[in-house]
C-alpha atoms as a PDB file:
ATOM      1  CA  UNK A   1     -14.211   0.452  11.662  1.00  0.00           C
ATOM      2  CA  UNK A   2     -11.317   2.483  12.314  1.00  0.00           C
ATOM      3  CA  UNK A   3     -11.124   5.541  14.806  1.00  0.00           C
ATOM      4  CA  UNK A   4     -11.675   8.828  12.867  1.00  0.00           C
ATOM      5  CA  UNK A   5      -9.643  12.316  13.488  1.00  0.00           C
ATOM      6  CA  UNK A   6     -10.221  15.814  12.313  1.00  0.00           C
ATOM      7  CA  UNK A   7      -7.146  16.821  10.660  1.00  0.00           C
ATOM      8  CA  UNK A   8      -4.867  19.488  12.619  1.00  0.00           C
ATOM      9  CA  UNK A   9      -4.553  21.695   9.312  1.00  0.00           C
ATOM     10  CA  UNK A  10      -7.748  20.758   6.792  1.00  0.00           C
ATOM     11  CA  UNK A  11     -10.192  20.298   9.302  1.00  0.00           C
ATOM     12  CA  UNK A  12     -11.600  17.313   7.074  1.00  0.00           C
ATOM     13  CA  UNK A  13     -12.549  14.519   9.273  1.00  0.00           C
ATOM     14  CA  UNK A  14     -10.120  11.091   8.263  1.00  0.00           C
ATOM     15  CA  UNK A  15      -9.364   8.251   9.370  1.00  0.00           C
ATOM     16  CA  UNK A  16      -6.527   8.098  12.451  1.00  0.00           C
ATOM     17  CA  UNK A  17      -3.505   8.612  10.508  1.00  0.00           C
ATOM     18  CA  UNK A  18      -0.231  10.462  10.731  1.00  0.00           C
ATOM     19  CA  UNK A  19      -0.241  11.854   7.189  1.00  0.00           C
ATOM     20  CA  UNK A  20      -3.056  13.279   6.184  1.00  0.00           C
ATOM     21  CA  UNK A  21      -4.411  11.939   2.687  1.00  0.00           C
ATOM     22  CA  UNK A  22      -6.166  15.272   1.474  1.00  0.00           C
ATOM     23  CA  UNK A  23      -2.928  18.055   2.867  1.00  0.00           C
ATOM     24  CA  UNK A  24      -0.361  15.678   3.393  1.00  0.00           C
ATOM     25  CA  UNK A  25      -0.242  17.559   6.674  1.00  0.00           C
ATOM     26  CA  UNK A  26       1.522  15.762   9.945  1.00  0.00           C
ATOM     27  CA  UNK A  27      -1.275  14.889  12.554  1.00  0.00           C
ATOM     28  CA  UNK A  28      -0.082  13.627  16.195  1.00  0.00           C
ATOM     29  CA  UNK A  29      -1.534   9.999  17.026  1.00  0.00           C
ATOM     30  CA  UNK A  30      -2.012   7.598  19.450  1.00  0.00           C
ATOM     31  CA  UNK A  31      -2.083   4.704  19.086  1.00  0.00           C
ATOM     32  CA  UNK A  32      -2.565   0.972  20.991  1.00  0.00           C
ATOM     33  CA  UNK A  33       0.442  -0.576  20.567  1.00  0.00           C
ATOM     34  CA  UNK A  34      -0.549  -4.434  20.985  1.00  0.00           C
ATOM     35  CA  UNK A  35      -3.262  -3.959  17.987  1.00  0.00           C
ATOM     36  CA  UNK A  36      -3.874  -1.924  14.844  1.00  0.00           C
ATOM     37  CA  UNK A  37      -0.303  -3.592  12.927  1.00  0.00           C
ATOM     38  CA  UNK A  38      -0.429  -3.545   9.543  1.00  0.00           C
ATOM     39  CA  UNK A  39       1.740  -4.630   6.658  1.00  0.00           C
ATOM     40  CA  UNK A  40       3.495  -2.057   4.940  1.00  0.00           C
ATOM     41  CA  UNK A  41       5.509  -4.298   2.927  1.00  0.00           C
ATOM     42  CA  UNK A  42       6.232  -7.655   2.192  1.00  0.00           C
ATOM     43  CA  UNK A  43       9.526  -9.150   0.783  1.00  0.00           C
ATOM     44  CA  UNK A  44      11.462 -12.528   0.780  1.00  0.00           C
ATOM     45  CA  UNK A  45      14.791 -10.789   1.513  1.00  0.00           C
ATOM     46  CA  UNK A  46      15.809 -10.003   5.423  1.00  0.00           C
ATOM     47  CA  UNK A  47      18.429  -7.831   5.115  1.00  0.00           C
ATOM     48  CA  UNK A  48      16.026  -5.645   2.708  1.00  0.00           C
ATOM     49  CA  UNK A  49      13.009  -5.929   5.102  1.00  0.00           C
ATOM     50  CA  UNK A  50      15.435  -4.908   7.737  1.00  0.00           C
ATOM     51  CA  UNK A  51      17.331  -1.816   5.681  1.00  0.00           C
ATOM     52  CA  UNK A  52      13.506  -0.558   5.223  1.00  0.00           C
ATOM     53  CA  UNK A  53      12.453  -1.283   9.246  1.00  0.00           C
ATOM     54  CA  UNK A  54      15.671   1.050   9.938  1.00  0.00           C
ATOM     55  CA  UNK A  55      14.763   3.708   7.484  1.00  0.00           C
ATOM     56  CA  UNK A  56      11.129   3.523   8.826  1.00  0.00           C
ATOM     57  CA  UNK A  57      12.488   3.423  12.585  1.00  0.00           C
ATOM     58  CA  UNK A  58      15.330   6.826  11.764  1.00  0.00           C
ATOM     59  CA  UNK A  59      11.540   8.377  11.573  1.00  0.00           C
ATOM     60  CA  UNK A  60      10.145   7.643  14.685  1.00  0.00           C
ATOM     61  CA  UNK A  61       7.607   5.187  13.617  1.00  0.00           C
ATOM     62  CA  UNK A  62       7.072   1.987  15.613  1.00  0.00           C
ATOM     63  CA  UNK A  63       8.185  -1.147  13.074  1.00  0.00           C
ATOM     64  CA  UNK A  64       8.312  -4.998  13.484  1.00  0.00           C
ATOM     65  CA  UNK A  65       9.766  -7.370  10.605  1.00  0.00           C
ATOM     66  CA  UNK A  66       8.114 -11.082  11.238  1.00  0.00           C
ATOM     67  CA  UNK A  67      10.410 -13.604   9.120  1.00  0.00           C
ATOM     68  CA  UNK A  68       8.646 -16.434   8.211  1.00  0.00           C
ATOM     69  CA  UNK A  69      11.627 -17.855   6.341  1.00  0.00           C
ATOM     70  CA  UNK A  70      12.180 -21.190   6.881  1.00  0.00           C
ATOM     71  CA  UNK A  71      15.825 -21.518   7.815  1.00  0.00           C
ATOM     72  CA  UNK A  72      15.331 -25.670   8.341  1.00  0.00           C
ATOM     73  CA  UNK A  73      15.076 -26.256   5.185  1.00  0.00           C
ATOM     74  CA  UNK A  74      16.746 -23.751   3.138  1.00  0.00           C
ATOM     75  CA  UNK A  75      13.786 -22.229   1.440  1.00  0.00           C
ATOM     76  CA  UNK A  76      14.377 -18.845   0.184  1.00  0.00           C
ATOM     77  CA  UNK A  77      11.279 -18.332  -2.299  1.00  0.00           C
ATOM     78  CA  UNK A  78       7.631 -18.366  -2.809  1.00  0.00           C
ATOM     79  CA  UNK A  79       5.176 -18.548   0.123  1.00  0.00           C
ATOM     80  CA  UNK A  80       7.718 -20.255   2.404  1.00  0.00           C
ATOM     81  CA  UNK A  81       9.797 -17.818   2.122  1.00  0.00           C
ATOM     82  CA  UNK A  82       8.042 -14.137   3.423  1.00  0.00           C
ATOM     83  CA  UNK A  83       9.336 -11.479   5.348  1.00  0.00           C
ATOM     84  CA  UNK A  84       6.280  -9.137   6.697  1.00  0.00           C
ATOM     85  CA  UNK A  85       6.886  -5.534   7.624  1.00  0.00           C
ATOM     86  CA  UNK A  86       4.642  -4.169  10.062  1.00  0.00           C
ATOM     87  CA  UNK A  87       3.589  -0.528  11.428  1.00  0.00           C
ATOM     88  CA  UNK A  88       0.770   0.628  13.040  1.00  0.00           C
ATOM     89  CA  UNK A  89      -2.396   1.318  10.948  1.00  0.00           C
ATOM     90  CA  UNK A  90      -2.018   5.402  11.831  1.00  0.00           C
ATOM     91  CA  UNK A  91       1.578   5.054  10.456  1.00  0.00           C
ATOM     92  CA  UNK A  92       1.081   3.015   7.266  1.00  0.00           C
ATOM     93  CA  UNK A  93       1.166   5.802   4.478  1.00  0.00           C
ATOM     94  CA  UNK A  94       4.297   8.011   5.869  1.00  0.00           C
ATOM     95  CA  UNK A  95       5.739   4.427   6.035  1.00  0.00           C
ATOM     96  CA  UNK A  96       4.721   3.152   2.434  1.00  0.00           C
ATOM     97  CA  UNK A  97       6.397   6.765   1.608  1.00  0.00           C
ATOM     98  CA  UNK A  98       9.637   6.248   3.000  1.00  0.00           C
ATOM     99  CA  UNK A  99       9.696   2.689   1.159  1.00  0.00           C
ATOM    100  CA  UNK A 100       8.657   4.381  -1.880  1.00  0.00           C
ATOM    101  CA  UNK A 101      11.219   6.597  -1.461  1.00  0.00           C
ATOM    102  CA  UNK A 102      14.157   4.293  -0.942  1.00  0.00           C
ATOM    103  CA  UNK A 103      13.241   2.161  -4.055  1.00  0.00           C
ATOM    104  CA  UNK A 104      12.559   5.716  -6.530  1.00  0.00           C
ATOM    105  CA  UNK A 105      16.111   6.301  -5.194  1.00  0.00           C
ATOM    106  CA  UNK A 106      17.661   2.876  -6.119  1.00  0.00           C
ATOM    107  CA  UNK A 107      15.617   2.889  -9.209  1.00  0.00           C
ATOM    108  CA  UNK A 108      17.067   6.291 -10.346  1.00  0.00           C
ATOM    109  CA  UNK A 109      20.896   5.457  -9.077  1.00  0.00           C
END
């Protein structure tokens, strides 16, 4: 079960998170930084999963990209080919919303 905060602005009692869900409000964490990684995105491109961990990094949040690309033999697609973006759990939604961002704005453009 995860670790549960009040929020700094509603007052409603959530789950440890930087964004709150209900006011979209910031809320200051902590955090331990050897567990509670999760994957905020998953691609089989590097330089993309590396142009979002640098957008997600410009905001302060702690990011890891795990390749598990297999450079041996070549293979760029399907399951041998994954590239894992991870944040920790508190950071996961104002992370999903920078991605989101970044692909509304190469969407529109």
């Amino acid at each position: 079960m995860r670790q549960k905060i009040k929020c700094t602005n509603c007052l409603n009692e959530i789950e440890m998170s930087s964004i709150c869900p209900i006011c979209d409000s910031e809320n200051e964490v902590t955090y331990d930084k050897d567990k509670e990684w999760e994957v905020v995105y998953t691609t089989n491109n590097v330089i993309e999963a590396e142009m979002f961990a640098a957008n997600i990094e410009s905001a302060e949040i702690p990011v890891h990209v795990m390749s598990q690309i297999d450079s041996t033999r070549m293979f760029n697609v399907g399951d041998l080919a994954i590239v894992k973006i991870f944040v920790p759990y508190p950071f996961l939604i104002a992370a999903s919303r920078i991605i989101k961002s970044i692909e509304d704005t190469d969407i529109e453009g």
